[in-house]
C-alpha atoms as a PDB file:
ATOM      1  CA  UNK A   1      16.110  -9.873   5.907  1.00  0.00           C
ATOM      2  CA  UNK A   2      17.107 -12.355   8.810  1.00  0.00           C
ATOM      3  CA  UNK A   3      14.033 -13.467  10.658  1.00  0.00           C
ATOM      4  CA  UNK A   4      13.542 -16.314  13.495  1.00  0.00           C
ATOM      5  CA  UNK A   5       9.693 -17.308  14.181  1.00  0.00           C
ATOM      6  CA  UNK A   6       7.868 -20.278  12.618  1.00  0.00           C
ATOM      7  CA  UNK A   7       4.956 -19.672  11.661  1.00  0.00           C
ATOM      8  CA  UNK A   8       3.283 -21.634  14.368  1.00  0.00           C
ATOM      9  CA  UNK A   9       4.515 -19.067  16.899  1.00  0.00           C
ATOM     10  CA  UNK A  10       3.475 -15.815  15.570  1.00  0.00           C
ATOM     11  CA  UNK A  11       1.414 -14.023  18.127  1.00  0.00           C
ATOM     12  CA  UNK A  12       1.437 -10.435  17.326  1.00  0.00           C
ATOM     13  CA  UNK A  13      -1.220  -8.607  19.232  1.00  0.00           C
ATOM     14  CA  UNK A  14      -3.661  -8.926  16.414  1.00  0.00           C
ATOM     15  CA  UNK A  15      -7.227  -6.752  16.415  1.00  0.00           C
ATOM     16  CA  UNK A  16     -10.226  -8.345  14.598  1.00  0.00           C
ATOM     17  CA  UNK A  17     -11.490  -5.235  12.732  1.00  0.00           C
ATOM     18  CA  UNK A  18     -15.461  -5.147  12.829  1.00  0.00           C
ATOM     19  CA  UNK A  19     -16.230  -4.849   9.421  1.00  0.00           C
ATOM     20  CA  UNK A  20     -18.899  -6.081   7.191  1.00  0.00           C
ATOM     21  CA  UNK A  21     -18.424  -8.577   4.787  1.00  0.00           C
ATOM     22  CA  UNK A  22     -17.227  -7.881   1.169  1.00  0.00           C
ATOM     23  CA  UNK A  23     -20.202  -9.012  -0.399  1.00  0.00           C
ATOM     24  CA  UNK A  24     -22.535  -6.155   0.917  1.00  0.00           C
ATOM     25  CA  UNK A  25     -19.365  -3.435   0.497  1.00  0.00           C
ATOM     26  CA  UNK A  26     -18.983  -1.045  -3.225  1.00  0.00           C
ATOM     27  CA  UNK A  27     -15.760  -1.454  -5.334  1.00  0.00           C
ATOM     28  CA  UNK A  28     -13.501   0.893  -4.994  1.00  0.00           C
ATOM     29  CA  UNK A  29     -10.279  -0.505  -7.503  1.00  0.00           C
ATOM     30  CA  UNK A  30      -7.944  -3.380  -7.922  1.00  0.00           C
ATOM     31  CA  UNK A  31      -4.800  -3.263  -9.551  1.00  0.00           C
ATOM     32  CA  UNK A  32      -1.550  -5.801  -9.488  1.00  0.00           C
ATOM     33  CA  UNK A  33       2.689  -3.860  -9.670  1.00  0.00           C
ATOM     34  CA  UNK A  34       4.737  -5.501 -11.043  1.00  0.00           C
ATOM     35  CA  UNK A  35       8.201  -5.011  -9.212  1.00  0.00           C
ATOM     36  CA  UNK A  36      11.976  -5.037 -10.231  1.00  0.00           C
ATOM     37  CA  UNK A  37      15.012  -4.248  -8.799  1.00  0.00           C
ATOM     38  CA  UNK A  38      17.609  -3.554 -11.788  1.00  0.00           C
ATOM     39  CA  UNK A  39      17.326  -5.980 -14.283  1.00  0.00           C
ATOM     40  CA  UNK A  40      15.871  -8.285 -11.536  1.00  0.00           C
ATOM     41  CA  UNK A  41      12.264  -9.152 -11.565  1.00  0.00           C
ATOM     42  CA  UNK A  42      11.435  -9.426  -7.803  1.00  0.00           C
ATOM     43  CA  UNK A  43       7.437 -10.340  -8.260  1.00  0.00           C
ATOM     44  CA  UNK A  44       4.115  -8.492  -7.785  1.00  0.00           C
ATOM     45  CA  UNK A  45       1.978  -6.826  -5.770  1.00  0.00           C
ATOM     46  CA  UNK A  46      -1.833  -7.177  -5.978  1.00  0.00           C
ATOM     47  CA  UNK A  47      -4.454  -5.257  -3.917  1.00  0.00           C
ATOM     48  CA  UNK A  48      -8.437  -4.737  -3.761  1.00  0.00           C
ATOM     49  CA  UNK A  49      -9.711  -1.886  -2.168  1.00  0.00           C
ATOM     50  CA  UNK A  50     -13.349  -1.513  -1.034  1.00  0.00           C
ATOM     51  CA  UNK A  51     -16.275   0.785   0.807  1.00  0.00           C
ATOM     52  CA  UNK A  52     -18.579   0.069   3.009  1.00  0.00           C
ATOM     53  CA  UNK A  53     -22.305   0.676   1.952  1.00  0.00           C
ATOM     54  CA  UNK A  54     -21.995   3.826   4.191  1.00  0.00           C
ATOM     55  CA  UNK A  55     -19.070   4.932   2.243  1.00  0.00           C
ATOM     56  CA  UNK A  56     -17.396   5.924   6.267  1.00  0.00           C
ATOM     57  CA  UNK A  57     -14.697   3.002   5.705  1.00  0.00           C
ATOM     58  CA  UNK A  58     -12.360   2.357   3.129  1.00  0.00           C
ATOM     59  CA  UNK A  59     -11.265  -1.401   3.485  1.00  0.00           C
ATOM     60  CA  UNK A  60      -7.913  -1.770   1.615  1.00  0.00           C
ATOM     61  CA  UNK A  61      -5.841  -5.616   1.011  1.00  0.00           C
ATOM     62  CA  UNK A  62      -2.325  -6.160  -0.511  1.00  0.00           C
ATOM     63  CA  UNK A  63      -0.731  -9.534  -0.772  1.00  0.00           C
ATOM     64  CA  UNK A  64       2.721  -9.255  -2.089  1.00  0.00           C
ATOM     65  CA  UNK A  65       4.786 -12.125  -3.065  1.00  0.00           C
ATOM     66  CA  UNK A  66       8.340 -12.140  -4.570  1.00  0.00           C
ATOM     67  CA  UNK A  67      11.114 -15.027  -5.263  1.00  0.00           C
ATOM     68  CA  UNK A  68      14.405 -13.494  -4.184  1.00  0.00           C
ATOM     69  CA  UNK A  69      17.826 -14.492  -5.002  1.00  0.00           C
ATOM     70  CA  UNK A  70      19.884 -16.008  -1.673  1.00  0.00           C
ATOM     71  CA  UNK A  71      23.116 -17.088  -2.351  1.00  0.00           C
ATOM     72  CA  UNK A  72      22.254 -19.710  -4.869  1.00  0.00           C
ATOM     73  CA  UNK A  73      18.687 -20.610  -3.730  1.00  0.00           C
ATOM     74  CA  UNK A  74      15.612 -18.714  -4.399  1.00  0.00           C
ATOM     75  CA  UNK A  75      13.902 -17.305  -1.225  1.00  0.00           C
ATOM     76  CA  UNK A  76      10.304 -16.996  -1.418  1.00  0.00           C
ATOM     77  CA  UNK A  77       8.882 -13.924   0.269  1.00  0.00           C
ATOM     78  CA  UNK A  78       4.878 -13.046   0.938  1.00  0.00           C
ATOM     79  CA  UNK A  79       3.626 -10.394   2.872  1.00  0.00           C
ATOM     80  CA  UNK A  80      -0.265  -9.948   3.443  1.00  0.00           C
ATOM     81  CA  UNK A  81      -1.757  -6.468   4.544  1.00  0.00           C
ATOM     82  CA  UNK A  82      -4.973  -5.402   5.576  1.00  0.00           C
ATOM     83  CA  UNK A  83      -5.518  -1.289   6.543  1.00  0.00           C
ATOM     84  CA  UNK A  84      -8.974   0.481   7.367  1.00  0.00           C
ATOM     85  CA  UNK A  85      -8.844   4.128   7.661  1.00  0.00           C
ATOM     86  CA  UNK A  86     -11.851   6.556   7.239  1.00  0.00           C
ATOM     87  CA  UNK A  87     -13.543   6.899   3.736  1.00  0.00           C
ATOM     88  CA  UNK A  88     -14.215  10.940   4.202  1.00  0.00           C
ATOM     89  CA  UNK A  89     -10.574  11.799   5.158  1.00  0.00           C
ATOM     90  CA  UNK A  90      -8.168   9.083   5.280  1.00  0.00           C
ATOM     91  CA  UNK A  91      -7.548   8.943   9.228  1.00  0.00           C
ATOM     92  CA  UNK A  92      -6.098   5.689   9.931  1.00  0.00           C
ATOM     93  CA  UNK A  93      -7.849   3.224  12.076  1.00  0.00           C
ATOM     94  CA  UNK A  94      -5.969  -0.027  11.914  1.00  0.00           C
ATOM     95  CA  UNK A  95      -3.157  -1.170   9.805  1.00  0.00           C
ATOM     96  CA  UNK A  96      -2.279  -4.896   9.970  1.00  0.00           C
ATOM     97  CA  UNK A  97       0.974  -6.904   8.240  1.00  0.00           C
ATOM     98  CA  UNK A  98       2.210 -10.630   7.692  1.00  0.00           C
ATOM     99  CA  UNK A  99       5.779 -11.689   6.249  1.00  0.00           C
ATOM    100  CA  UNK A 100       6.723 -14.873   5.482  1.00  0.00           C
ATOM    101  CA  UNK A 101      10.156 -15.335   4.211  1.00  0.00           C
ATOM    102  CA  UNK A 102      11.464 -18.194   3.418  1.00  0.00           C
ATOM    103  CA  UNK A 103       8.303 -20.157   6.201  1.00  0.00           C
ATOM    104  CA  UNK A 104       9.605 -17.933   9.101  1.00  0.00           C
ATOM    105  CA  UNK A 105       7.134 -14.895  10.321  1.00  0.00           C
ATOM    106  CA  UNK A 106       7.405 -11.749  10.641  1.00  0.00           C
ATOM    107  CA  UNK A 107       4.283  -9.353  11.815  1.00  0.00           C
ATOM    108  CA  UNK A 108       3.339  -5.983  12.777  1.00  0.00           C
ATOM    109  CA  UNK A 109      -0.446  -3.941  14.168  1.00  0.00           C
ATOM    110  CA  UNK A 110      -1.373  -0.642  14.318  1.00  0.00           C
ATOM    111  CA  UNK A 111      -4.458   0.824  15.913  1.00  0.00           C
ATOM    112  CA  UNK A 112      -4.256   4.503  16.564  1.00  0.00           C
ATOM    113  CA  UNK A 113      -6.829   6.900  18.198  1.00  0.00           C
ATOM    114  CA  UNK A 114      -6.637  10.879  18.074  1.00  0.00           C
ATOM    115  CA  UNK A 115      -3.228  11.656  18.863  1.00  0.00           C
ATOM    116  CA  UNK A 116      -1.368   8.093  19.338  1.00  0.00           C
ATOM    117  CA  UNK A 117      -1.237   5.338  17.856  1.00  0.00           C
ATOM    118  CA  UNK A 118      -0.337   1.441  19.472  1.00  0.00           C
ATOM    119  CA  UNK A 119       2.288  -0.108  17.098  1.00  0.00           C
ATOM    120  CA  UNK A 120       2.994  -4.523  17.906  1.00  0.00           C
ATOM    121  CA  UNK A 121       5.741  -6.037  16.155  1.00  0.00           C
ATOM    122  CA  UNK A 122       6.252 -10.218  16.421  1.00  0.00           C
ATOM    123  CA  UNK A 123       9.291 -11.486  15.129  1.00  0.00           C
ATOM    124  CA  UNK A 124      11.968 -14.446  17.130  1.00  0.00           C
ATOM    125  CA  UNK A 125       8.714 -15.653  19.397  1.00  0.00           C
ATOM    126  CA  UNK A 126       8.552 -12.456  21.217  1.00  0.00           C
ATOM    127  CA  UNK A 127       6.351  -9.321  20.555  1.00  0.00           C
ATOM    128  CA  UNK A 128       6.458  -6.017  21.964  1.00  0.00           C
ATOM    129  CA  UNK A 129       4.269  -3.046  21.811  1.00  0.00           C
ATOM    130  CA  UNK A 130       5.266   1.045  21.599  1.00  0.00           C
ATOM    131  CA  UNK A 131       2.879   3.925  21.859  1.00  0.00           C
ATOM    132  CA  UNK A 132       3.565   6.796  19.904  1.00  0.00           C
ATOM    133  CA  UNK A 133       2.206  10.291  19.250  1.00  0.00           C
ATOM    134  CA  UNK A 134       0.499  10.942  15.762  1.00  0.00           C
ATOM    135  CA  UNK A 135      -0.504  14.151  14.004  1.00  0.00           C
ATOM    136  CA  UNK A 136      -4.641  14.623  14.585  1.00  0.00           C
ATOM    137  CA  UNK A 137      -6.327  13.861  11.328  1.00  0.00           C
ATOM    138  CA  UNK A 138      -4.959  12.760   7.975  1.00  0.00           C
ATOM    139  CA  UNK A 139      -2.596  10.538   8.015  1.00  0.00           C
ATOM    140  CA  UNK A 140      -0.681   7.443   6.195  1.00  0.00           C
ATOM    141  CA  UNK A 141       0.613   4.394   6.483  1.00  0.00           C
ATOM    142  CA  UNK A 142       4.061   3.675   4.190  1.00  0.00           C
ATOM    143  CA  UNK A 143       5.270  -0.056   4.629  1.00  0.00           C
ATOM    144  CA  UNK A 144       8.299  -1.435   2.624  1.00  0.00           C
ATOM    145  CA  UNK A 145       7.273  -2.753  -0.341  1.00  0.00           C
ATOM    146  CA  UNK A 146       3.828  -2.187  -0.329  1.00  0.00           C
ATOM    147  CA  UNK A 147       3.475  -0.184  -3.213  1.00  0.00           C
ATOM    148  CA  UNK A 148      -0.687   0.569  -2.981  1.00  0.00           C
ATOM    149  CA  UNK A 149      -0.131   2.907  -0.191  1.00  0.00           C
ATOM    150  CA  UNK A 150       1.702   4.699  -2.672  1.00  0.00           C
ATOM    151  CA  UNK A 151      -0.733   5.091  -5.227  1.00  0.00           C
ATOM    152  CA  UNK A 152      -3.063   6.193  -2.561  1.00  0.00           C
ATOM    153  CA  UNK A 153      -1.379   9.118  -1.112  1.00  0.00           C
ATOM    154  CA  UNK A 154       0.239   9.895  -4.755  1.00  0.00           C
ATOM    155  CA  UNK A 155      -4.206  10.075  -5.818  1.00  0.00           C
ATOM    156  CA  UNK A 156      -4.783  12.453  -3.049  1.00  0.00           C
ATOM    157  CA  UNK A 157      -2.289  15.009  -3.815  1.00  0.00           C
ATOM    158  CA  UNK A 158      -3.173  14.947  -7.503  1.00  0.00           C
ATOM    159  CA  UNK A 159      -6.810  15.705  -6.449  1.00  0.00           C
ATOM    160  CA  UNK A 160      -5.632  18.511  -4.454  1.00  0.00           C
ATOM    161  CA  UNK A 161      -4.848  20.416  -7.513  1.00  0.00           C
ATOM    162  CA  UNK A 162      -1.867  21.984  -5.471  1.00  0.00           C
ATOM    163  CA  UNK A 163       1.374  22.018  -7.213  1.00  0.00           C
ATOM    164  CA  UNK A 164       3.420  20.486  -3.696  1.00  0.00           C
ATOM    165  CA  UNK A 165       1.728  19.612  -0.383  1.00  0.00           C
ATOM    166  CA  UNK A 166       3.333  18.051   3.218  1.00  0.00           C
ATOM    167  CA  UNK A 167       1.611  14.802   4.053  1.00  0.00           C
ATOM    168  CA  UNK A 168       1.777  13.195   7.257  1.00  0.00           C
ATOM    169  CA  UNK A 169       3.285   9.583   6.954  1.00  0.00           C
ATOM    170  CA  UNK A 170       3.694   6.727   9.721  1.00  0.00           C
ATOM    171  CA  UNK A 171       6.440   4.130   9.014  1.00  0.00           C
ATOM    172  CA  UNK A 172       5.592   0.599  11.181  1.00  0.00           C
ATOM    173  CA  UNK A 173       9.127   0.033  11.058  1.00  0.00           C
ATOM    174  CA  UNK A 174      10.301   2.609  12.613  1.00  0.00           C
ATOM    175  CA  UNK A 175       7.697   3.272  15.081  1.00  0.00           C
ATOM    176  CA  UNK A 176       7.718   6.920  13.944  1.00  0.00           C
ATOM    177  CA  UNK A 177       5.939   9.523  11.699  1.00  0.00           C
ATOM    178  CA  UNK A 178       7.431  11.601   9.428  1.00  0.00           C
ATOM    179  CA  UNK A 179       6.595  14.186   6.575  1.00  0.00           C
ATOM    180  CA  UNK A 180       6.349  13.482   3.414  1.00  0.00           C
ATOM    181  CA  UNK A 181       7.238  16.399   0.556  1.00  0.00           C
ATOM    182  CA  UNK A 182       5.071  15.933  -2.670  1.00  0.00           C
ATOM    183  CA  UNK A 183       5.474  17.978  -6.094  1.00  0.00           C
ATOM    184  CA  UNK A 184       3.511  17.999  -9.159  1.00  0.00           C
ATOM    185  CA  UNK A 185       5.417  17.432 -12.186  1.00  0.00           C
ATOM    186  CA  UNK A 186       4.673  17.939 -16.093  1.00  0.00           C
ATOM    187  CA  UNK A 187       2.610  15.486 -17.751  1.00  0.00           C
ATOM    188  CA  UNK A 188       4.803  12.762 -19.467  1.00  0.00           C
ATOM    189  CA  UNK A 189       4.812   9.772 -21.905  1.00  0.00           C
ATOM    190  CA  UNK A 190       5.993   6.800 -19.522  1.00  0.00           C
ATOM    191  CA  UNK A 191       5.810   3.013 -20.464  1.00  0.00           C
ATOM    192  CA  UNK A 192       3.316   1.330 -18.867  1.00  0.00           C
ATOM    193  CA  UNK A 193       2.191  -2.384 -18.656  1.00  0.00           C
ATOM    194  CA  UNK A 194       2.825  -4.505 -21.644  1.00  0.00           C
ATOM    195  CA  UNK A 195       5.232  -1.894 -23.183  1.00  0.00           C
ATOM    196  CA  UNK A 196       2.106   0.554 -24.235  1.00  0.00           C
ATOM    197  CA  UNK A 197       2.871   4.370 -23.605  1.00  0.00           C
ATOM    198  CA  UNK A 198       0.519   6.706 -22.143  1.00  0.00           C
ATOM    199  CA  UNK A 199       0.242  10.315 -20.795  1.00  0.00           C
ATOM    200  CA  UNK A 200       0.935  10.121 -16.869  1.00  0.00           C
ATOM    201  CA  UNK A 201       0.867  13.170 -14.538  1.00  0.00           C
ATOM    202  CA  UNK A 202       4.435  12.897 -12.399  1.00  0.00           C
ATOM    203  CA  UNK A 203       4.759  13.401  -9.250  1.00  0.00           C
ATOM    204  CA  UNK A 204       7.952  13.684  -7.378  1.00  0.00           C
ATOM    205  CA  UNK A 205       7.791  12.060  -3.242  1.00  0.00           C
ATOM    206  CA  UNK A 206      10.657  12.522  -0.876  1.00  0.00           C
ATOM    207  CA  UNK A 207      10.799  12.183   2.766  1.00  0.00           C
ATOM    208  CA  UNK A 208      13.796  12.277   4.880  1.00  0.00           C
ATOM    209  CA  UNK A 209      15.572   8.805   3.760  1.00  0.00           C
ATOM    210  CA  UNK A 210      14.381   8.746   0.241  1.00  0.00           C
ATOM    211  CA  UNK A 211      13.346  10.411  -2.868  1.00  0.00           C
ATOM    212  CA  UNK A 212      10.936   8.604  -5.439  1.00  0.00           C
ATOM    213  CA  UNK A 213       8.863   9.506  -8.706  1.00  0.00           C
ATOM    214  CA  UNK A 214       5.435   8.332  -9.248  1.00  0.00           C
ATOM    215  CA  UNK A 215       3.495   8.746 -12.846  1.00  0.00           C
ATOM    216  CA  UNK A 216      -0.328   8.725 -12.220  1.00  0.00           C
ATOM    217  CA  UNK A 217      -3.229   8.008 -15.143  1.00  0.00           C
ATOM    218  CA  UNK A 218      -6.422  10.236 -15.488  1.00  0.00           C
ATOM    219  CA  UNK A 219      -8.181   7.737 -13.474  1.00  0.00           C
ATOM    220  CA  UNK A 220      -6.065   7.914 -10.388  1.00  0.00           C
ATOM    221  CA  UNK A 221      -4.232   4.532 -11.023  1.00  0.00           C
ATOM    222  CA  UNK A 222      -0.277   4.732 -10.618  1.00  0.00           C
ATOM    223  CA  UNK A 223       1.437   3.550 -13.609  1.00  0.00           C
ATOM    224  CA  UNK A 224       4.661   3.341 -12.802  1.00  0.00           C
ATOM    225  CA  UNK A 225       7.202   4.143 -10.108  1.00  0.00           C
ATOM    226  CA  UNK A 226      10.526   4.891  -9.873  1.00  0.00           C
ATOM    227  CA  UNK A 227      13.225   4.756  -6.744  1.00  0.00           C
ATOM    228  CA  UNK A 228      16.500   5.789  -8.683  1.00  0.00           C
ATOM    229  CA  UNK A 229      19.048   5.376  -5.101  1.00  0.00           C
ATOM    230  CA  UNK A 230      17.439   1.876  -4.896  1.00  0.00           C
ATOM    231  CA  UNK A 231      17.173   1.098  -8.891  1.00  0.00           C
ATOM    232  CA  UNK A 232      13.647  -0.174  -8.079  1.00  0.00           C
ATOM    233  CA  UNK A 233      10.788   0.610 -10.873  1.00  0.00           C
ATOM    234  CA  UNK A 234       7.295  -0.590 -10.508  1.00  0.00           C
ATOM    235  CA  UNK A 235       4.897  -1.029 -13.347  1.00  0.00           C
ATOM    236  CA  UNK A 236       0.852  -1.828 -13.609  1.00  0.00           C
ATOM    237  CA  UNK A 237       0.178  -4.703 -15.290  1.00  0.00           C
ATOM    238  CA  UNK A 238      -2.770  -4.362 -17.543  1.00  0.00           C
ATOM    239  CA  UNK A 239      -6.037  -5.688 -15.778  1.00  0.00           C
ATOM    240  CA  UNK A 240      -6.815  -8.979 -15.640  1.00  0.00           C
ATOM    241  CA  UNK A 241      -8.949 -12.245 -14.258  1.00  0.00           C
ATOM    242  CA  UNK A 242      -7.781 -11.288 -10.432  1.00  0.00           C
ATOM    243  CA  UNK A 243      -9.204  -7.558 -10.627  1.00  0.00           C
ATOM    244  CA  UNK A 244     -12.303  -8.917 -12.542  1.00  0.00           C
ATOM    245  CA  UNK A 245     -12.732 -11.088  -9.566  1.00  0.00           C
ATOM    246  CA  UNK A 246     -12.110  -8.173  -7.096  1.00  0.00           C
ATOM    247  CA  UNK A 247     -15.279  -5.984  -8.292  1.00  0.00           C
ATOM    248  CA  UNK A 248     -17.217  -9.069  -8.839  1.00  0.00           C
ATOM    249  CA  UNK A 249     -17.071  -9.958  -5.546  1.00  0.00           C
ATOM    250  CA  UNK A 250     -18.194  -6.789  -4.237  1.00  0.00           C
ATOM    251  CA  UNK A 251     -22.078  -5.665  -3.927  1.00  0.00           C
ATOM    252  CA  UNK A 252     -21.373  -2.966  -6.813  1.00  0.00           C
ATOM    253  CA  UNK A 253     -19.079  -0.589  -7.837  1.00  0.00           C
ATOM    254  CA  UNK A 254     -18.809   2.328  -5.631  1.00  0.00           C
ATOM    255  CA  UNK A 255     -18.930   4.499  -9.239  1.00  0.00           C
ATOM    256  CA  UNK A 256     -21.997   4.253 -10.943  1.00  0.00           C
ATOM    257  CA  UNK A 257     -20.303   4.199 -14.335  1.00  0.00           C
ATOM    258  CA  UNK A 258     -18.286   0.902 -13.256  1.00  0.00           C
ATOM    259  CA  UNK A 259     -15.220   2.262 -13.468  1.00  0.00           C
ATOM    260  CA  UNK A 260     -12.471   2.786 -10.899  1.00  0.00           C
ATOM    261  CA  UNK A 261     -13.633   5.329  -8.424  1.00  0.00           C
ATOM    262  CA  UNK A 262     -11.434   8.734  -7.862  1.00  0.00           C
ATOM    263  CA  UNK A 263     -11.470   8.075  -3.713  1.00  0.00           C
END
């Protein structure tokens, strides 16, 4: 995870999304993962995720921020997302990315159109930008260790009712899209935050690299998460004073009964 830019240096080709402020947008959920690696606890994961009054725009945040082991130091890692895509059927509009490991940068953009999509990547004081084709409609965006992008595609597919579905994925990284394979599983018991067990429909996600398992609650929330090839397992934490804050901060929820909307 070598990087070489200081934070004063970072100039990705950044685009300041026009969007509303979150005061006057509905609340859509909020939810922090709790991440480990083996019997390694890496850190967490919280993100907010909001609509705009028109309900067009979903508006979704992540800040992750782990304390890795390097050599014998610790190594303090935060990334900081940002991704609007369309609140009828998920098309992307802009996907945006910060790393900061150990106070040097990292950063990547995405805007995409119809059929392409403009990827940036800053990283050593020098950025570069790659066009790329993209699938027309429906798509996602799966970033390392962003585990909310996860839960959202995962939510989809259980609404589908189908028992396996292709999704369309793009992978900043790589500058590529790729499918992504999802099956339905049984319902299971699974350990959730703070050791309580609940029901959780599974669902199985591979792609062409990796193979995961995902356990989703009845209200669309994933619950835990499971990468066996990279002994990773992510957990919800129970909710607390930072998703309180989320939905207070937002004009409403966007489900009249308060709680966490299905979208």
């Amino acid at each position: 995870m070598g990087l070489g830019v200081s934070p004063a240096h970072a100039q990705v080709a950044t685009v300041t999304p026009k969007l509303s402020p979150v005061e006057t947008m509905l609340s859509l959920r909020a939810g922090t993962f709790e991440v480990w690696q083996d019997t390694t606890r890496l850190g967490t994961e919280f993100y907010s995720a909001y609509l705009t009054a028109r309900r067009d725009t979903a508006a979704v945040t992540s800040l992750i921020v782990y304390d890795l082991h390097s050599g014998r130091a610790m190594l303090h890692y935060e990334k900081r997302t940002l991704r609007l895509a369309s609140g009828l059927d998920n098309r992307l509009f802009l996907y945006q990315a910060q790393e900061d490991i150990g106070q040097q940068e990292r950063a990547v953009a995405v805007t995409s159109y119809d059929t392409t999509a403009t990827i940036y990547h800053e990283s050593d004081a020098k950025g570069a930008g790659t066009v790329i084709e993209i699938p027309h409609g429906r798509i996602y965006v799966l970033d390392a260790s962003t585990y909310e992008q996860v839960e959202w595609l995962a939510r989809d597919f259980v609404e589908s009712g189908l028992q396996t579905r292709s999704f369309h994925a793009l992978i900043p990284p790589r500058d590529t899209v790729i499918d992504i394979q999802l099956t339905r599983g049984p319902k299971e018991k699974v350990q959730g935050g703070g050791g309580k067990t609940i029901a959780a429909q599974r669902v199985d996600i591979h792609d062409d690299m990796t193979k995961i398992n995902v356990w989703m609650d009845d209200q669309g929330n994933l619950v835990r998460l499971e990468a066996p090839a990279q002994k990773v397992r992510v957990i919800r934490l129970p909710a607390g004073d930072a998703e309180a804050q989320a939905l207070a901060r937002a004009a409403r929820p966007a489900n009249p009964s308060g709680a966490s909307a299905k979208r």
